[in-house]
Structure formats: structure tokens, C-alpha cells
Protein backbone atom coordinates (compact mmCIF):
# COMPACT_ATOMS: atom_id res chain seq x y z
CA UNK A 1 107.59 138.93 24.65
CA UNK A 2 108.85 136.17 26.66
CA UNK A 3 108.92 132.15 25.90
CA UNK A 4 108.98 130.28 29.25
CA UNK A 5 110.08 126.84 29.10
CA UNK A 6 109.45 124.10 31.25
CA UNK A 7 111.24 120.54 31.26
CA UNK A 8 109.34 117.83 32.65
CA UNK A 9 111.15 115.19 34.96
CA UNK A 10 114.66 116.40 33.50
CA UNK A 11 116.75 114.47 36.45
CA UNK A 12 114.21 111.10 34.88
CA UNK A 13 113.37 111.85 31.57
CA UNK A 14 116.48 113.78 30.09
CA UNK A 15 116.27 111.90 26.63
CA UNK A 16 116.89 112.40 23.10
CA UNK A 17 119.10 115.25 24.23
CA UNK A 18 116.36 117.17 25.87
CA UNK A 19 118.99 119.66 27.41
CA UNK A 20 120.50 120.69 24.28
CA UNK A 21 117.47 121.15 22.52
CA UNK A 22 116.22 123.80 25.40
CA UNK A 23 119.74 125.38 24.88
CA UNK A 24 119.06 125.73 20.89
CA UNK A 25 115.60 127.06 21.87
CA UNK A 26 117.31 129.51 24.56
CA UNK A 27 119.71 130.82 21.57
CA UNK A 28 117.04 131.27 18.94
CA UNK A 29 114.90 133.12 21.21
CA UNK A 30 117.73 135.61 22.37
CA UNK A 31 118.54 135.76 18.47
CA UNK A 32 115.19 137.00 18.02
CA UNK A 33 114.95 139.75 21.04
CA UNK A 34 112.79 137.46 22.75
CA UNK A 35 113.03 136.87 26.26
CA UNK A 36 113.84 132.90 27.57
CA UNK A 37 113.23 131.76 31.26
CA UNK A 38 113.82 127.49 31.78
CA UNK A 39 112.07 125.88 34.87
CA UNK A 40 113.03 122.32 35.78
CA UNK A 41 109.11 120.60 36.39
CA UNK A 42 109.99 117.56 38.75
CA UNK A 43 108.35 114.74 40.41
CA UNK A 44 107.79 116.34 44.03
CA UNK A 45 105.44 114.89 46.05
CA UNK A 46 103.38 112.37 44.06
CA UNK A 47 99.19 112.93 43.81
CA UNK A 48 97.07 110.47 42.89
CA UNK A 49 94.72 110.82 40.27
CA UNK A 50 92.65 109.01 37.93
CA UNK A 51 92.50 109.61 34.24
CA UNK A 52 88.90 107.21 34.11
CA UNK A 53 86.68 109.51 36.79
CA UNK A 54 89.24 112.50 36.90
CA UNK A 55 89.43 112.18 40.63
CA UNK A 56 92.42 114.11 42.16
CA UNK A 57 92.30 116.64 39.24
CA UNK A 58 91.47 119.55 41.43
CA UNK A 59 94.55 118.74 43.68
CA UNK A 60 96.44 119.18 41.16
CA UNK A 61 95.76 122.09 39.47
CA UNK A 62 95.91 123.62 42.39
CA UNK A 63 99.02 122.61 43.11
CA UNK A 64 100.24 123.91 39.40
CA UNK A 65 98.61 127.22 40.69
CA UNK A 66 100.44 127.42 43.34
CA UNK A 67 103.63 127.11 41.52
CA UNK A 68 102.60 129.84 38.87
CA UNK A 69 103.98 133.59 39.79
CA UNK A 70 101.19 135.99 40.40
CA UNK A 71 101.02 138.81 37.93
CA UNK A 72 99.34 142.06 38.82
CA UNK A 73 95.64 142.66 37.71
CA UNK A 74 97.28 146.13 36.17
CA UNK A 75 99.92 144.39 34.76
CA UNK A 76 100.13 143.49 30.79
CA UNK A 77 100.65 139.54 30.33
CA UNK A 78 103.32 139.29 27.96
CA UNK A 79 104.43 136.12 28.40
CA UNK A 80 103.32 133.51 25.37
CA UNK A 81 102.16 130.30 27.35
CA UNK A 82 102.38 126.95 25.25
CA UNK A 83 101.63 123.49 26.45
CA UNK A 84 103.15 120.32 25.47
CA UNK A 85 101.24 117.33 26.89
């Protein structure tokens, strides 16, 4: 098993001690046996959507699809995937 973490914006948005709270989550998984991987989720190059009509949507998801490592069709999925919006 694997927990993959991703902090959103953390050169922006680095608040409430957002750091240190990953590194608490990074020791309680390796406690555990569990594997940790952190990804740093910046800005980039902005897209513009529109939360009223959803236009742009498609852009980027497949921009977040992009970014996503490919795992082989043969290949268990062992990673647990949560989402924080």
C-alpha cells in the first residue's frame, strides 16, 4: 500500500503549517509499513475555466492526466487515491 500526497500551491498557500503536517503524515505512514510519496501541485500555466457552464473542464483534466504516471494494464494498483477539494 502506498499513500501519495499532494500539496496544492505550497510556494502560495503554505499555511497553518501545511509542511509539518505532511511530515507527521510521512512518519505515521512509515510507522505503519505504508509507503509515502509527496508531490508539490503548483500553479503552472493558468487555464481558464468556468465553474457556471463548466467550460475549460476538459482542458484540464487532461492536463491532470497528463501529469498522472501510467501504470501497466497487468499491473496491480496499489496505491490508495484520496481527494481533498
Amino acid at each position: 500500500m502506498k499513500v501519495v500526497c499532494g500539496h496544492l500551491y505550497p510556494d502560495y498557500l503554505n499555511i497553518y503549517a501545511d509542511r509539518g503536517n505532511i511530515a507527521v503524515l510521512e512518519r505515521r505512514a512509515t510507522w505503519r509499513g505504508i509507503g509515502f510519496d509527496y508531490r508539490a501541485i503548483g500553479i503552472g500555466d493558468p487555464l481558464p475555466t468556468s465553474a457556471t457552464n463548466g467550460a475549460g473542464v476538459g482542458e484540464v483534466l487532461d492536463k491532470i492526466d497528463e501529469a498522472l504516471p501510467l501504470v501497466p494494464e497487468d499491473q496491480e494498483q496499489k496505491t490508495v487515491r484520496v481527494a481533498i477539494v
